[in-house]
Protein backbone atom coordinates (compact mmCIF):
# COMPACT_ATOMS: atom_id res chain seq x y z
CA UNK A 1 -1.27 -24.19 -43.25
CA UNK A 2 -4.39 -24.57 -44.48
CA UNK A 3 -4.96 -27.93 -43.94
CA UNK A 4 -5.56 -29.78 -46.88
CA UNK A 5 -3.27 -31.25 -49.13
CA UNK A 6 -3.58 -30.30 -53.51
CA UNK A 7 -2.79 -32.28 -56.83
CA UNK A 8 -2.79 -30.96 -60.43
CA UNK A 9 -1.43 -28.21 -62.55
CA UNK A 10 -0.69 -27.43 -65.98
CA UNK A 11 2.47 -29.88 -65.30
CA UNK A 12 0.85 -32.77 -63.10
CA UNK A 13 -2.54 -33.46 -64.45
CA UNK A 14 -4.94 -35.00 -62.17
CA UNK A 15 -7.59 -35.48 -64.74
CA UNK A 16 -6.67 -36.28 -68.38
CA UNK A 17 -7.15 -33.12 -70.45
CA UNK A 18 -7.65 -30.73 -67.42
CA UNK A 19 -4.73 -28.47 -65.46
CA UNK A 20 -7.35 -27.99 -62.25
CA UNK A 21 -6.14 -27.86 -58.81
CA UNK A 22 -8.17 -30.62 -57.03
CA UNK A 23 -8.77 -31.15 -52.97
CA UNK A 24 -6.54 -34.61 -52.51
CA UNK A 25 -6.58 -34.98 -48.71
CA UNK A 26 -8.15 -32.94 -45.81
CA UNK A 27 -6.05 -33.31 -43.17
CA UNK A 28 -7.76 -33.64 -39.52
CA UNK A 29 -8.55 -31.16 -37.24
CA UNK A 30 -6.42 -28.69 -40.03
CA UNK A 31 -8.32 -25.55 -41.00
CA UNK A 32 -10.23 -26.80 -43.68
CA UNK A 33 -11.37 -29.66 -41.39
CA UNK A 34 -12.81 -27.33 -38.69
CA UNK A 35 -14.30 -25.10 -41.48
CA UNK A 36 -16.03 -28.41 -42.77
CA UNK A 37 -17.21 -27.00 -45.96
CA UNK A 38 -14.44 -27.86 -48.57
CA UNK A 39 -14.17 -31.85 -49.24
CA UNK A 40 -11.77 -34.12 -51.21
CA UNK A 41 -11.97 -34.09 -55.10
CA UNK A 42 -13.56 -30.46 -54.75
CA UNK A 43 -11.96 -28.28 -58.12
CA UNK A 44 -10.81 -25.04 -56.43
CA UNK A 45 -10.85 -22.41 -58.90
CA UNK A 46 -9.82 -19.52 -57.38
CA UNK A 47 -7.83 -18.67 -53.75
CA UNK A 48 -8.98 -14.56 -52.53
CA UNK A 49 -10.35 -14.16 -56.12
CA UNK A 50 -7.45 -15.28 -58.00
CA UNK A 51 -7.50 -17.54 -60.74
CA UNK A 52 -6.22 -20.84 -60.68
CA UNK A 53 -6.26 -21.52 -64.18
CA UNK A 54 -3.38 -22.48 -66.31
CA UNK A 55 -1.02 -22.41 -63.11
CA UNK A 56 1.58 -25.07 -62.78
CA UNK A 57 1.32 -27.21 -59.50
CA UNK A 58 4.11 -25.27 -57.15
CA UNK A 59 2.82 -22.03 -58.51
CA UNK A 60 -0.48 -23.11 -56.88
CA UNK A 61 1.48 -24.55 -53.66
CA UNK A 62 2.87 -21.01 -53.69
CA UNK A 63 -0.77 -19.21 -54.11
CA UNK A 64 -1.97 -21.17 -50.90
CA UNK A 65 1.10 -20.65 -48.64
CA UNK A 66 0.59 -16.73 -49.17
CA UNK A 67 -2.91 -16.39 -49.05
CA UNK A 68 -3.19 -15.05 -45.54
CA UNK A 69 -5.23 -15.66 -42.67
CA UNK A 70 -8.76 -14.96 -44.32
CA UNK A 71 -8.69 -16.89 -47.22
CA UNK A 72 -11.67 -17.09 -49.50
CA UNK A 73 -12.18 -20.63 -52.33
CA UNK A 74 -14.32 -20.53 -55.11
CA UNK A 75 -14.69 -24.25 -55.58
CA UNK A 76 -16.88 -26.44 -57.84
CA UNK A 77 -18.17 -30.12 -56.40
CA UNK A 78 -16.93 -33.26 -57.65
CA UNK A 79 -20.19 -34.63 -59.07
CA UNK A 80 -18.61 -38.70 -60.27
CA UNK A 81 -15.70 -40.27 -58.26
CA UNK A 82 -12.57 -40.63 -60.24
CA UNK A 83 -9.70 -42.95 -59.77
CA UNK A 84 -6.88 -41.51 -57.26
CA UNK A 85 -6.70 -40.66 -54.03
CA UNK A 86 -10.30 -38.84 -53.06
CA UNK A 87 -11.98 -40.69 -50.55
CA UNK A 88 -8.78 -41.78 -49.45
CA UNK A 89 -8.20 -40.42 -46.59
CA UNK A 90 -3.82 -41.29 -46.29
CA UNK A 91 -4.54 -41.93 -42.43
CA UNK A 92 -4.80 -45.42 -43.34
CA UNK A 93 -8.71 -44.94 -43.39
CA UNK A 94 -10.83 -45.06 -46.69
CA UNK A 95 -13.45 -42.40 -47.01
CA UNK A 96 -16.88 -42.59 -47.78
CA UNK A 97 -19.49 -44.71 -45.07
CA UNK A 98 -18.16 -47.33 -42.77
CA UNK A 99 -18.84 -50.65 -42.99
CA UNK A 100 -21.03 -50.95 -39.84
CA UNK A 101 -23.07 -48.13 -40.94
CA UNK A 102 -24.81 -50.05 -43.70
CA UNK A 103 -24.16 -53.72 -41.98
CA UNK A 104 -26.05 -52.82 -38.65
CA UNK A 105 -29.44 -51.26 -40.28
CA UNK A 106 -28.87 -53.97 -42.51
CA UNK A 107 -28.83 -56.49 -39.85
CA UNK A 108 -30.96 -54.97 -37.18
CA UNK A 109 -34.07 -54.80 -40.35
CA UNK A 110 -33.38 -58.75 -41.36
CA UNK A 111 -33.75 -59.36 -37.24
CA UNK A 112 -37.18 -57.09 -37.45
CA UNK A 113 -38.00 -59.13 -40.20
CA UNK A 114 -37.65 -62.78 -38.70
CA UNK A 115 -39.44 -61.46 -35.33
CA UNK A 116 -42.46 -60.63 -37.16
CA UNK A 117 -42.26 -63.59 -39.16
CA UNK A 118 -41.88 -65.89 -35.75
CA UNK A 119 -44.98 -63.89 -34.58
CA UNK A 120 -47.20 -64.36 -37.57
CA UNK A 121 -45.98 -67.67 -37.65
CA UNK A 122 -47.48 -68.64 -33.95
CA UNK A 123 -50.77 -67.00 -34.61
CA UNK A 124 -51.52 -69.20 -37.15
């Protein structure tokens, strides 16, 4: 497959008022994963120049498993985070930044800060 997993449809709306085919999951090292360019809660809006407008949800499904081996998206960004699964990752891991990768800057600028502090301190 392609490697990434799709929700919506004229007959399973992801978002209220809107029969898009959304990016739900990436699944790793799958196609898309290597490729690195398409990301969860990207609208895909056409597969190899076809429209994906007004399709119901295994229509779509059906679209993807015959595109071939070159296979071309026309996608549009997600630009706010919506409820559901993107950024969820269903490997039991949430998306978006780790916790240590704000917590140590974080931590290693408040350390900084109390060194320099200690130092001014003892000059006075």
């Amino acid at each position: 497959g392609l490697g990434f997993n799709i929700v919506g449809g004229t007959d399973q709306q992801y978002v209220s008022n809107d029969n898009s085919i959304y990016v739900s999951r990436i699944k790793k090292d799958g196609a898309a994963y290597l490729d690195g360019r398409l990301q969860e809660g990207d609208k895909i809006l056409a597969v190899n120049g076809r429209d994906l407008k007004d399709l119901r949800h295994k229509d779509a499904v059906e679209l993807f498993r015959n595109a071939g081996c070159d296979v071309s998206l026309k996608i549009q960004r997600r630009l706010q985070p919506q409820n559901g699964p993107v950024g969820y990752r269903g490997d039991g891991e949430p998306g978006g930044l780790p916790l240590a990768a704000i917590l140590v800057p974080g931590l290693a600028l408040a350390a900084a800060a109390v060194w320099i502090l200690l130092r001014y301190r003892q000059r006075m």
